[in-house]
PDB file of N, CA and C in Angstrom:
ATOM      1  N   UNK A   1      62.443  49.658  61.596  1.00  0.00           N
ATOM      2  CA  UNK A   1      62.942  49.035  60.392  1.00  0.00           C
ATOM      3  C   UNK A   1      64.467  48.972  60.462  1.00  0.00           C
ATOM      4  N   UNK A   2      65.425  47.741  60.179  1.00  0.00           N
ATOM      5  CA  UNK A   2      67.067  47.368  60.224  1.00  0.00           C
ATOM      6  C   UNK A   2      67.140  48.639  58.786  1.00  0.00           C
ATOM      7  N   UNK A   3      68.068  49.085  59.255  1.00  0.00           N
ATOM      8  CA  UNK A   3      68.925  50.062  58.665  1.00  0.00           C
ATOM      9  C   UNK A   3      69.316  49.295  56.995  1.00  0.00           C
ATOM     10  N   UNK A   4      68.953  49.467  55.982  1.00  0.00           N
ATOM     11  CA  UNK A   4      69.999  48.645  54.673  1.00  0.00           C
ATOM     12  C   UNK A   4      71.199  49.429  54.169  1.00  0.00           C
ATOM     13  N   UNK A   5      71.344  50.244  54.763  1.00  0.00           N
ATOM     14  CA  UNK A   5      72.313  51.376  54.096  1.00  0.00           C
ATOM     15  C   UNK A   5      73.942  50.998  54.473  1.00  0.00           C
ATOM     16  N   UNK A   6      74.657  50.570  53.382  1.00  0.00           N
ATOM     17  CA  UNK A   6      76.003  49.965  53.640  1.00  0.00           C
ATOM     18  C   UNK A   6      77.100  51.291  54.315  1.00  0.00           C
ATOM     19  N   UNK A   7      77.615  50.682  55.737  1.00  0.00           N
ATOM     20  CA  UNK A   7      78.203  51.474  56.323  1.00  0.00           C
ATOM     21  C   UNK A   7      79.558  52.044  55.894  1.00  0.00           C
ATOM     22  N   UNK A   8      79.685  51.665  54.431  1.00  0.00           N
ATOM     23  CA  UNK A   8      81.369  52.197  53.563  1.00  0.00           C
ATOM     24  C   UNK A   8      80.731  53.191  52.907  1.00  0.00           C
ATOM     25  N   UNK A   9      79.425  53.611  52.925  1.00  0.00           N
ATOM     26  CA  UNK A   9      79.156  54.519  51.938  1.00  0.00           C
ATOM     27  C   UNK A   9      78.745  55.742  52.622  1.00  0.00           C
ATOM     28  N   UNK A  10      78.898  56.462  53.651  1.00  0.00           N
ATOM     29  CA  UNK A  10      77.851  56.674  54.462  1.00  0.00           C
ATOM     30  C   UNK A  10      77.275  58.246  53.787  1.00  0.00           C
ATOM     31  N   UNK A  11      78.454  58.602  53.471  1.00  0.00           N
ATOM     32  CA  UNK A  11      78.166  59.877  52.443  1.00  0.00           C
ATOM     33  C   UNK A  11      77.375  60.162  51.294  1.00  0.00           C
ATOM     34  N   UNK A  12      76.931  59.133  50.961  1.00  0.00           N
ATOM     35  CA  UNK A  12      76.316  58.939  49.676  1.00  0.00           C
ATOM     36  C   UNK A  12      74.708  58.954  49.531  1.00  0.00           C
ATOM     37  N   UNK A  13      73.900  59.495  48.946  1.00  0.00           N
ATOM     38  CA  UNK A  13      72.825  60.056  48.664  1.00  0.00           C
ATOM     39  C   UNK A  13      71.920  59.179  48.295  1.00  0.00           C
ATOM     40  N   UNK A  14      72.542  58.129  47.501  1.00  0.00           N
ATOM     41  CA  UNK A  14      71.486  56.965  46.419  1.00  0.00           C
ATOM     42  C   UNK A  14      72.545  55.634  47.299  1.00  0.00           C
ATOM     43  N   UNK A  15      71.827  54.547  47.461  1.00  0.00           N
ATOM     44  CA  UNK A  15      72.701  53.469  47.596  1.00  0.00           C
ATOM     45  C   UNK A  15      72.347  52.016  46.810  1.00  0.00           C
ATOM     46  N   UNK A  16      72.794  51.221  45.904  1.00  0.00           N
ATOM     47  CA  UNK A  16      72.878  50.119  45.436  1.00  0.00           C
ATOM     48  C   UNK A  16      73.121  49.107  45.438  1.00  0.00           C
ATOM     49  N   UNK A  17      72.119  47.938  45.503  1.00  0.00           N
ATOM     50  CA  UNK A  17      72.304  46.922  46.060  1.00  0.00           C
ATOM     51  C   UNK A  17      71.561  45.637  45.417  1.00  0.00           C
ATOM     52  N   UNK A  18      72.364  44.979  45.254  1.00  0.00           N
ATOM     53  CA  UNK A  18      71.781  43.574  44.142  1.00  0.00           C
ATOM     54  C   UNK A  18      71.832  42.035  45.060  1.00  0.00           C
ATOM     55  N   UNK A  19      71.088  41.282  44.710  1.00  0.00           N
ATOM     56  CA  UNK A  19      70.715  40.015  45.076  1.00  0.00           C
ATOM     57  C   UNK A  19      70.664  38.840  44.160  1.00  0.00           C
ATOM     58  N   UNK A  20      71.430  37.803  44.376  1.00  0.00           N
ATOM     59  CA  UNK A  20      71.003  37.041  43.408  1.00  0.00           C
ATOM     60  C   UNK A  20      70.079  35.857  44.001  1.00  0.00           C
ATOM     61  N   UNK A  21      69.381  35.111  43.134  1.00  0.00           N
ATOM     62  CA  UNK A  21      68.078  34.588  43.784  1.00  0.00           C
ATOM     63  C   UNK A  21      68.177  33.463  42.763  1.00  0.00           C
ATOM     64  N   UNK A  22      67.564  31.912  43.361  1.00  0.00           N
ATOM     65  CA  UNK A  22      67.766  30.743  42.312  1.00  0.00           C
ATOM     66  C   UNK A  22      66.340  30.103  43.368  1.00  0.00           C
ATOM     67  N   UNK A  23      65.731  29.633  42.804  1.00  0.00           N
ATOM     68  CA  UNK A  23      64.693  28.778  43.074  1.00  0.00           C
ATOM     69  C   UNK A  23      64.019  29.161  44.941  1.00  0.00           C
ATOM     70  N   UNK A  24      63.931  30.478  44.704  1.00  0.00           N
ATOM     71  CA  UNK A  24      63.790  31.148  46.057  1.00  0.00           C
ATOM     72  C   UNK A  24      64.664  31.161  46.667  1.00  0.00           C
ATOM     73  N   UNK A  25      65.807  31.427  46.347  1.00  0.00           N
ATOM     74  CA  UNK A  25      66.803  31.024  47.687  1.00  0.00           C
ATOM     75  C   UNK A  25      67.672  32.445  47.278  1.00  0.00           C
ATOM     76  N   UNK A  26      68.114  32.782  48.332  1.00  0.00           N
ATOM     77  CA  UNK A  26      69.350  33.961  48.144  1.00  0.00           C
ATOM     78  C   UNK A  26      70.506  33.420  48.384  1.00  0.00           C
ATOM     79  N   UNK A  27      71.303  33.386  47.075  1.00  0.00           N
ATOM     80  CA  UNK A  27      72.582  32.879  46.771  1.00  0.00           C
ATOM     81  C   UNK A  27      73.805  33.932  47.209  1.00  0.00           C
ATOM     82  N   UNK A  28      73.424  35.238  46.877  1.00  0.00           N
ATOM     83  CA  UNK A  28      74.367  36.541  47.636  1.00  0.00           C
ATOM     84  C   UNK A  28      74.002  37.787  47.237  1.00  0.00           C
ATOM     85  N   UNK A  29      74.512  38.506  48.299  1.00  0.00           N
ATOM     86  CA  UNK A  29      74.111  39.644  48.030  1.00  0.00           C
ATOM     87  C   UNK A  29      75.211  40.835  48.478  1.00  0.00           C
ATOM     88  N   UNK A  30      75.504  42.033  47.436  1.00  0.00           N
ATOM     89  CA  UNK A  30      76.216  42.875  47.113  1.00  0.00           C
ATOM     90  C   UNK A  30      76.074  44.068  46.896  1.00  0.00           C
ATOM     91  N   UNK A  31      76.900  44.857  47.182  1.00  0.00           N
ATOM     92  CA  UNK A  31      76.409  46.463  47.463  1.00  0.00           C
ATOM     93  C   UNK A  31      77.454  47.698  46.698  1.00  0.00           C
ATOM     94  N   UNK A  32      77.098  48.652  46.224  1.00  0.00           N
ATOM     95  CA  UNK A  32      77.912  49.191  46.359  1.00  0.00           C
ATOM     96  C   UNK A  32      79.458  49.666  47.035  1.00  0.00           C
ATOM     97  N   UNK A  33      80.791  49.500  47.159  1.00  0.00           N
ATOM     98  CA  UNK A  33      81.851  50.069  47.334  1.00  0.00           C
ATOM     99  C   UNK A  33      82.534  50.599  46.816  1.00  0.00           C
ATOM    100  N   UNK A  34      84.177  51.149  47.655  1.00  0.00           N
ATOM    101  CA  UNK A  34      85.159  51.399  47.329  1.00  0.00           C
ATOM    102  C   UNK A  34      85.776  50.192  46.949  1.00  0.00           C
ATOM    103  N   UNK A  35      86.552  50.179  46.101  1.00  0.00           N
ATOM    104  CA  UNK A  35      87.691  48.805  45.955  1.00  0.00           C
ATOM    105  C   UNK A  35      88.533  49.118  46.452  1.00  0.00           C
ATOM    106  N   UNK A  36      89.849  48.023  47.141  1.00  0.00           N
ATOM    107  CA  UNK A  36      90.723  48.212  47.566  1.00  0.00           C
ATOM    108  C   UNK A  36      91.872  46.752  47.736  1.00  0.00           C
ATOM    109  N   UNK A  37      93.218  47.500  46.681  1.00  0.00           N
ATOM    110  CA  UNK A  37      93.787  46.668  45.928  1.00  0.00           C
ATOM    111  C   UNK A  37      94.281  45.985  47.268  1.00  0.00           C
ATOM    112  N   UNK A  38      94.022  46.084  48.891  1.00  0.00           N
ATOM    113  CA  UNK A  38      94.347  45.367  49.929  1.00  0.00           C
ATOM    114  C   UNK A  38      93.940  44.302  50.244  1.00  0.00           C
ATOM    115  N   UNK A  39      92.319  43.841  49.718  1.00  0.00           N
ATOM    116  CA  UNK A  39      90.916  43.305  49.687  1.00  0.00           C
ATOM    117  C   UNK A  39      91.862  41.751  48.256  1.00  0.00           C
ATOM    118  N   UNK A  40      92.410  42.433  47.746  1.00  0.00           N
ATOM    119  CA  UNK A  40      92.242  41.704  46.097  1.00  0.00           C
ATOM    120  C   UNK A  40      91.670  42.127  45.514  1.00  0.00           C
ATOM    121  N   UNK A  41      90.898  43.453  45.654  1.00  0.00           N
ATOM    122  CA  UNK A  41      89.998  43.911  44.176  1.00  0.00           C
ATOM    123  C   UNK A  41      90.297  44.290  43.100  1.00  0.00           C
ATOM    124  N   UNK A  42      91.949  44.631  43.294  1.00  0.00           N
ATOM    125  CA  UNK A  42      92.051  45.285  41.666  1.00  0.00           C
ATOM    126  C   UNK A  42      91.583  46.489  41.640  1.00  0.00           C
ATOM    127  N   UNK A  43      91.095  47.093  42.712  1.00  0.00           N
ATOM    128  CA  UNK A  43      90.780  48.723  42.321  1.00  0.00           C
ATOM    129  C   UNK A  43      91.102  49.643  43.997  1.00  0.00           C
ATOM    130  N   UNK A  44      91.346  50.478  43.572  1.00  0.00           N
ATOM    131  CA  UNK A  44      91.751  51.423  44.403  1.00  0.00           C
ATOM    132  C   UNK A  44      91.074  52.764  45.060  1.00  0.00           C
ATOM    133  N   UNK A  45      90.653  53.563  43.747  1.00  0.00           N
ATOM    134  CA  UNK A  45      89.999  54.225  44.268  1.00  0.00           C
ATOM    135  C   UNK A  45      88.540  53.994  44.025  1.00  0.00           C
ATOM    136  N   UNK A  46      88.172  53.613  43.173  1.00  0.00           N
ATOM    137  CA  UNK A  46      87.114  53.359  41.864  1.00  0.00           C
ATOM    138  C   UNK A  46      85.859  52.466  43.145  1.00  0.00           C
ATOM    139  N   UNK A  47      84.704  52.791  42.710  1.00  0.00           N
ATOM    140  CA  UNK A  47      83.610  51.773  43.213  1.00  0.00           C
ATOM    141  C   UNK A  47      83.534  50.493  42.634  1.00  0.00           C
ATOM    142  N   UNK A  48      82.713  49.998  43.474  1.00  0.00           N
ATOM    143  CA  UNK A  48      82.654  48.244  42.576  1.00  0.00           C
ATOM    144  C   UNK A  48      81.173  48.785  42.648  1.00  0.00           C
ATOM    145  N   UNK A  49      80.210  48.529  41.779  1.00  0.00           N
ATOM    146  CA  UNK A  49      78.749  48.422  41.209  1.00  0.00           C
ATOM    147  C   UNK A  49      78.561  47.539  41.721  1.00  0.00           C
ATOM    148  N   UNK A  50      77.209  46.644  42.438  1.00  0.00           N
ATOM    149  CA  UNK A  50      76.408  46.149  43.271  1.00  0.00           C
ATOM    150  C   UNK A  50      76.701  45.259  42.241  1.00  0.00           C
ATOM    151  N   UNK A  51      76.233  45.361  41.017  1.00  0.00           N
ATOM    152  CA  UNK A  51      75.960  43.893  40.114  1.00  0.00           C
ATOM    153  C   UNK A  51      77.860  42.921  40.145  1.00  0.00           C
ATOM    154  N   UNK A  52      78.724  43.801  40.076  1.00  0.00           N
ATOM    155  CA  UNK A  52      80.084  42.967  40.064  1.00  0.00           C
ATOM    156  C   UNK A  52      80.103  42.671  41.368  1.00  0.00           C
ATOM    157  N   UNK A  53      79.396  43.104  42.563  1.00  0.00           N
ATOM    158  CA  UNK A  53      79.898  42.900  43.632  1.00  0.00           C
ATOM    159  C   UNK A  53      78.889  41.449  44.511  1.00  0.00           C
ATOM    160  N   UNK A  54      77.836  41.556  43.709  1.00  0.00           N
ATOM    161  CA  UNK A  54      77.149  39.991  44.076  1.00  0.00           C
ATOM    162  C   UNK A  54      77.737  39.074  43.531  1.00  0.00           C
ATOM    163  N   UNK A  55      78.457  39.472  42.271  1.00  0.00           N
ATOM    164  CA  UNK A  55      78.662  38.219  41.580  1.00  0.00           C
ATOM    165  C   UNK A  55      80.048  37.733  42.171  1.00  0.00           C
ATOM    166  N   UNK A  56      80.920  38.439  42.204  1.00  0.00           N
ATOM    167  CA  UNK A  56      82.088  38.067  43.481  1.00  0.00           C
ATOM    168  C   UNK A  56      81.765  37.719  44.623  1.00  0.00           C
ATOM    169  N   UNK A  57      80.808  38.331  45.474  1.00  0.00           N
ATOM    170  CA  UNK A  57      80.742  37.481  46.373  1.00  0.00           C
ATOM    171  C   UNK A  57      79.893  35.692  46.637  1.00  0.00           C
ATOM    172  N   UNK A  58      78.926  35.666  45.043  1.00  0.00           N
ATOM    173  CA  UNK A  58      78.677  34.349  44.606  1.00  0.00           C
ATOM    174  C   UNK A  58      79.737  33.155  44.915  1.00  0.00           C
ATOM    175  N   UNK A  59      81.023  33.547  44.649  1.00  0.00           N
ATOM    176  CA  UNK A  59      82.178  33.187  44.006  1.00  0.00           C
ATOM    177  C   UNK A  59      82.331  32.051  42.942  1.00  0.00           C
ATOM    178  N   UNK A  60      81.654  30.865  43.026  1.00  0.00           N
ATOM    179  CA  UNK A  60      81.019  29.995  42.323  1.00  0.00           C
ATOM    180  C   UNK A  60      80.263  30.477  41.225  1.00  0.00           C
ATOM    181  N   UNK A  61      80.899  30.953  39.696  1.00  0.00           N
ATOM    182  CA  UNK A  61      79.927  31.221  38.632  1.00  0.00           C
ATOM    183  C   UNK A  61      78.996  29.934  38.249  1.00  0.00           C
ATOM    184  N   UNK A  62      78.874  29.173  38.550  1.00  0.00           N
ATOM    185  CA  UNK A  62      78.415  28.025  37.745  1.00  0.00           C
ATOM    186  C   UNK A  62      77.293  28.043  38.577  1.00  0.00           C
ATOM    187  N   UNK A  63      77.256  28.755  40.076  1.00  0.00           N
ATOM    188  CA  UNK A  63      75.716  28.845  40.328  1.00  0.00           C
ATOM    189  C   UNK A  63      74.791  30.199  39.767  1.00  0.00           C
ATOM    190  N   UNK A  64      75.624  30.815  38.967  1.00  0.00           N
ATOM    191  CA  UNK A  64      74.511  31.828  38.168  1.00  0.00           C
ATOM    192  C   UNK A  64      73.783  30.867  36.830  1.00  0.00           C
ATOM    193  N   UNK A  65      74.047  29.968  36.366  1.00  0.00           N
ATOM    194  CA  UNK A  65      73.164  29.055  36.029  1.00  0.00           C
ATOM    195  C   UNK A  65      71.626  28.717  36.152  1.00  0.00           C
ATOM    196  N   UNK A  66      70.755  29.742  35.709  1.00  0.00           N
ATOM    197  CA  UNK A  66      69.315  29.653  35.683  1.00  0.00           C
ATOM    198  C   UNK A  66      69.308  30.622  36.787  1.00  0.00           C
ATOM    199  N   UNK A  67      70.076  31.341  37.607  1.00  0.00           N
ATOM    200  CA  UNK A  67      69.533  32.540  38.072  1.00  0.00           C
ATOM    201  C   UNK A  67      69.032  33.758  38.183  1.00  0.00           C
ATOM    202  N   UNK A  68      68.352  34.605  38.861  1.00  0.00           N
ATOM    203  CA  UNK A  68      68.006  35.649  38.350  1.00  0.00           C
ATOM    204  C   UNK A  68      69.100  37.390  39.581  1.00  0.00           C
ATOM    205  N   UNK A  69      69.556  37.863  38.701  1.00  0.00           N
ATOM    206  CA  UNK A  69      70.064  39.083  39.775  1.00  0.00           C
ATOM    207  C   UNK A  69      69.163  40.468  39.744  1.00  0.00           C
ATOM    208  N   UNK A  70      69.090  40.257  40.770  1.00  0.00           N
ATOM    209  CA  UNK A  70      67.876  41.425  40.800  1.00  0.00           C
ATOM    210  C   UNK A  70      69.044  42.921  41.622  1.00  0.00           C
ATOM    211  N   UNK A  71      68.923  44.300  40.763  1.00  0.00           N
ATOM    212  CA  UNK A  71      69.284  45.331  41.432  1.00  0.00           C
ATOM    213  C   UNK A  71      68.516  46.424  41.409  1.00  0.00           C
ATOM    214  N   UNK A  72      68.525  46.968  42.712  1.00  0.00           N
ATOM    215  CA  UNK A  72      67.729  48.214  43.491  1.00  0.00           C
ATOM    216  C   UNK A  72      68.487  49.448  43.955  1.00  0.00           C
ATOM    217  N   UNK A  73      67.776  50.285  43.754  1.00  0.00           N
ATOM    218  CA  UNK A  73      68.686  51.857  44.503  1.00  0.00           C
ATOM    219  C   UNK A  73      67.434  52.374  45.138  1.00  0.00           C
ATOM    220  N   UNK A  74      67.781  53.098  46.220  1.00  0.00           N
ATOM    221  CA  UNK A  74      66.834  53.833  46.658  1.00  0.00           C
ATOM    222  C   UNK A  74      67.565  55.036  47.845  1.00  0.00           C
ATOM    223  N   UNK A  75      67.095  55.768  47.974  1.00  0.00           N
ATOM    224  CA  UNK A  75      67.638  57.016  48.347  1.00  0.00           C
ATOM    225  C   UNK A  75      67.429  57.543  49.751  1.00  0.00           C
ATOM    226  N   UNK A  76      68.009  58.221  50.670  1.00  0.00           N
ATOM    227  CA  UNK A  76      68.054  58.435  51.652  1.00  0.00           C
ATOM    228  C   UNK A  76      66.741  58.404  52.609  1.00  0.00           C
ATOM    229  N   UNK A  77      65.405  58.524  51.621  1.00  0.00           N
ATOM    230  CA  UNK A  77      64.172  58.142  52.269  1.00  0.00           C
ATOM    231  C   UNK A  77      63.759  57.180  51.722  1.00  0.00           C
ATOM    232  N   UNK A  78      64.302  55.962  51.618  1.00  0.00           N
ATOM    233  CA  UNK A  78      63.828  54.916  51.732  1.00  0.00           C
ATOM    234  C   UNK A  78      62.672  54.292  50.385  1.00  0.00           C
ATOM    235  N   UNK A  79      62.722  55.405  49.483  1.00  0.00           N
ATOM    236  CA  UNK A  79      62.098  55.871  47.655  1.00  0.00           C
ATOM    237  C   UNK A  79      63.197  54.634  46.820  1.00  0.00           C
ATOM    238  N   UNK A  80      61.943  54.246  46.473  1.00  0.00           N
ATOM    239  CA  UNK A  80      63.065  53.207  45.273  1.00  0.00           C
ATOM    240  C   UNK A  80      63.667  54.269  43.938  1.00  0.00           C
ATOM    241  N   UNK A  81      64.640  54.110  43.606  1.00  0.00           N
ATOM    242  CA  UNK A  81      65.333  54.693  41.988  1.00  0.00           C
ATOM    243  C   UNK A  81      65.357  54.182  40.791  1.00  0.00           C
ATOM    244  N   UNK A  82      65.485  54.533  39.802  1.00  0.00           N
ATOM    245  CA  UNK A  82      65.724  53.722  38.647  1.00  0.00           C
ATOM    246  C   UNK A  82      67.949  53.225  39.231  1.00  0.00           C
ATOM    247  N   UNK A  83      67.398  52.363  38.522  1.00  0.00           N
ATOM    248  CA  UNK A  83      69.081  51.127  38.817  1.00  0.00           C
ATOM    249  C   UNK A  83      69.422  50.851  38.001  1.00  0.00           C
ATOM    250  N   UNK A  84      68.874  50.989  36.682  1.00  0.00           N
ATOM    251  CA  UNK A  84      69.313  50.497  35.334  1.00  0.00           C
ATOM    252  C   UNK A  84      70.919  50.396  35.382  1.00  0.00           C
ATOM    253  N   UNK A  85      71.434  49.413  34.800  1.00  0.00           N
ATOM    254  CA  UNK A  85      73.366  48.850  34.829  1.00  0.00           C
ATOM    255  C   UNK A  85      73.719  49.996  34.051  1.00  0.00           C
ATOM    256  N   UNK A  86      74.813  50.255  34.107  1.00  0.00           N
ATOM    257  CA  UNK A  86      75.423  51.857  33.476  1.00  0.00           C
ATOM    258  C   UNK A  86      76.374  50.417  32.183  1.00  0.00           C
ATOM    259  N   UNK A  87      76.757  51.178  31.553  1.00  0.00           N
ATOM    260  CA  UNK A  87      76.818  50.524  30.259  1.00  0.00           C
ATOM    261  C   UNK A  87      78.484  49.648  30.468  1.00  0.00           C
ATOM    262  N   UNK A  88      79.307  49.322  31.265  1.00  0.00           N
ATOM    263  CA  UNK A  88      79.971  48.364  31.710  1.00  0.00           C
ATOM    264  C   UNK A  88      79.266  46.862  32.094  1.00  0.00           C
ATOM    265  N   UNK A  89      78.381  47.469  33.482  1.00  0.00           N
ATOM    266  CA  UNK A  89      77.259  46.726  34.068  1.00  0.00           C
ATOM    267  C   UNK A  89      76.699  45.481  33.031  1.00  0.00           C
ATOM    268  N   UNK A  90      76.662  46.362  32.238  1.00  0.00           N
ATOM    269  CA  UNK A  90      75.416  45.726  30.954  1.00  0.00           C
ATOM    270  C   UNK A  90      76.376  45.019  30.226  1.00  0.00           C
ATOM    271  N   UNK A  91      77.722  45.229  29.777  1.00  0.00           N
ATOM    272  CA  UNK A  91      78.232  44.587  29.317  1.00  0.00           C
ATOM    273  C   UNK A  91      78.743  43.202  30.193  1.00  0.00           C
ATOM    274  N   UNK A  92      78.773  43.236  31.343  1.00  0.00           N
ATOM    275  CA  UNK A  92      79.482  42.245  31.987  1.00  0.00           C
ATOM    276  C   UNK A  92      78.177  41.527  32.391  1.00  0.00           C
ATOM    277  N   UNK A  93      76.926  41.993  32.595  1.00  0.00           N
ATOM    278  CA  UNK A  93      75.513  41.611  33.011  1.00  0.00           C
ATOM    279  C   UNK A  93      75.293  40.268  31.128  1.00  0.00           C
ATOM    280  N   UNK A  94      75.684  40.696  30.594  1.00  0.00           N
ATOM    281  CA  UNK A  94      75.478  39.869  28.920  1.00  0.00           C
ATOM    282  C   UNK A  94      76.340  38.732  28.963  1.00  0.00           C
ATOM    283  N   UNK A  95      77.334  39.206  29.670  1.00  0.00           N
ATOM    284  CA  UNK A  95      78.631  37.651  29.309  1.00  0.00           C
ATOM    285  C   UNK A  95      78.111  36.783  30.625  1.00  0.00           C
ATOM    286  N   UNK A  96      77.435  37.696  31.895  1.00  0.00           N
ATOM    287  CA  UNK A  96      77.006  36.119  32.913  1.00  0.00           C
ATOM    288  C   UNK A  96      75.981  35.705  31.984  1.00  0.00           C
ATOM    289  N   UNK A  97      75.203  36.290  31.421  1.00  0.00           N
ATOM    290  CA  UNK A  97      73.894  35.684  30.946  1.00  0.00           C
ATOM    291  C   UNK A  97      74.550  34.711  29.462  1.00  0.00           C
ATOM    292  N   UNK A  98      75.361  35.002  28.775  1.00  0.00           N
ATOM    293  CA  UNK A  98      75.907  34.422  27.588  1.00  0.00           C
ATOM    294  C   UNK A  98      76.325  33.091  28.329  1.00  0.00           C
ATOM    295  N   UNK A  99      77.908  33.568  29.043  1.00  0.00           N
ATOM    296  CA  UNK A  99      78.659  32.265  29.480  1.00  0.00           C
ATOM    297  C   UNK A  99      78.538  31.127  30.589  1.00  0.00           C
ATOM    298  N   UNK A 100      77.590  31.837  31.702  1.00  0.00           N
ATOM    299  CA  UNK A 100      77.366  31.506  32.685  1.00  0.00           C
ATOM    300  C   UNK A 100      75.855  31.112  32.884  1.00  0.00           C
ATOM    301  N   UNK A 101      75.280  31.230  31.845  1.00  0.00           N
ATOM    302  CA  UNK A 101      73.766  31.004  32.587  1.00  0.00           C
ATOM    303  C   UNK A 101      72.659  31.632  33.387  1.00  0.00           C
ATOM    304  N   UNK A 102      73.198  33.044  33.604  1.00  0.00           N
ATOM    305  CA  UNK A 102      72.673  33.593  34.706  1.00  0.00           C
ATOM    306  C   UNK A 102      71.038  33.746  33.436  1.00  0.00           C
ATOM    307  N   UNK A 103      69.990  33.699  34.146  1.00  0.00           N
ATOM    308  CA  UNK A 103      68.573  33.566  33.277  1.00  0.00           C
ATOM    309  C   UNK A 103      68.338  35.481  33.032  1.00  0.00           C
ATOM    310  N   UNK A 104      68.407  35.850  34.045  1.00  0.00           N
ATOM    311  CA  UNK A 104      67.707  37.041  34.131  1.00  0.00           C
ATOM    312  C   UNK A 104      68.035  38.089  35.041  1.00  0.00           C
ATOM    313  N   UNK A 105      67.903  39.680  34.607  1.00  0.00           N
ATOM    314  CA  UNK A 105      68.313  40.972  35.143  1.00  0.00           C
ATOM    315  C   UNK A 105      67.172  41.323  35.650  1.00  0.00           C
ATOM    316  N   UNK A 106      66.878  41.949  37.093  1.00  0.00           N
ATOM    317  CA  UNK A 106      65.715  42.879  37.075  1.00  0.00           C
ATOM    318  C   UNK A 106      66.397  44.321  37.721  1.00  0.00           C
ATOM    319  N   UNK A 107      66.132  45.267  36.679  1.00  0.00           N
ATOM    320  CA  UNK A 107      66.652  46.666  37.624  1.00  0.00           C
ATOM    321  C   UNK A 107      65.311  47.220  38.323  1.00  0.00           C
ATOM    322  N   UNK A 108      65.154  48.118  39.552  1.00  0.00           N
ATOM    323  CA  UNK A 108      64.338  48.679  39.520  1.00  0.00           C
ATOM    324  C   UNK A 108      63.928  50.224  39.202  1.00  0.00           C
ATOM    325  N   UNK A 109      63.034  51.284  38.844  1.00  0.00           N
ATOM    326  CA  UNK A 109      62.644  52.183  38.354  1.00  0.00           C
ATOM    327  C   UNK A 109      62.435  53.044  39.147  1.00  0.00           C
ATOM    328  N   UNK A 110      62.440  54.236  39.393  1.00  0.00           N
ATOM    329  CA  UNK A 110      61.713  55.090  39.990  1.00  0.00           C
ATOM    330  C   UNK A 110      60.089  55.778  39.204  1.00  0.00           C
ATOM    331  N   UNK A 111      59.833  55.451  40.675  1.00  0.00           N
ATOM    332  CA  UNK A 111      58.264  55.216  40.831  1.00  0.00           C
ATOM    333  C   UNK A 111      57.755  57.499  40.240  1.00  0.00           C
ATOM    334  N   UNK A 112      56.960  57.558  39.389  1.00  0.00           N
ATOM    335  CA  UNK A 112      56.536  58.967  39.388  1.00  0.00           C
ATOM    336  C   UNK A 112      55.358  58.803  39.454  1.00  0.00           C
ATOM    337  N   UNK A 113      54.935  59.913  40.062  1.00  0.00           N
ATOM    338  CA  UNK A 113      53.135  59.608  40.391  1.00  0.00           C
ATOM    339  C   UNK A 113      52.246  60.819  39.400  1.00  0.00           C
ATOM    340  N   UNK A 114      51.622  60.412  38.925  1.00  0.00           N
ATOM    341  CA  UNK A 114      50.944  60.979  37.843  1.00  0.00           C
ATOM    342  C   UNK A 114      50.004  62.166  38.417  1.00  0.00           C
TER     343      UNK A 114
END
């Protein structure tokens, strides 16, 4: 199985990673980082969240227009997580869906077995 685990993170326990998707097609896809005001990010030390980081690399908002961004975490064995947007996420996840069109969020959950 190709490795999905982004090689800026390597320390990290859980990793996050979003896709955006329009009529089957993968428009981009984004991962967890560091920012770095060298890049143009505007951040330095701080992570960029998977969901800001598809949508930058979209670069074109006007194709989140009827799309859907789907984000996933899953953990060093390969176990999906809950991904739910931490409450920035969610706020900036409302204004693509308000201003931009984006149709729809899917986070995924961690799975418990009864």
């Amino acid at each position: 199985m190709e490795n999905r685990r982004p090689a800026v993170l390597p320390h990290r326990t859980h990793y996050h990673q979003a896709v955006i998707i329009k009529r089957n097609k993968v428009l981009a896809i984004g991962h967890n980082s560091l920012g770095s005001r060298s890049r143009g990010c505007a951040y330095s030390h701080q992570s960029i969240h998977a969901e800001r980081a598809v949508v930058k690399n979209l670069g074109d908002l006007s194709l989140l227009r009827g799309a859907t961004l789907i984000v996933y975490r899953y953990n060093a064995h390969d176990e999906l997580m809950n991904s739910k947007p931490c409450s920035e996420c969610h706020i900036f996840l409302e204004k693509c869906m308000k201003e931009y069109g984006l149709r729809k969020v899917i986070f995924s959950t961690q799975k418990t077995e009864c």
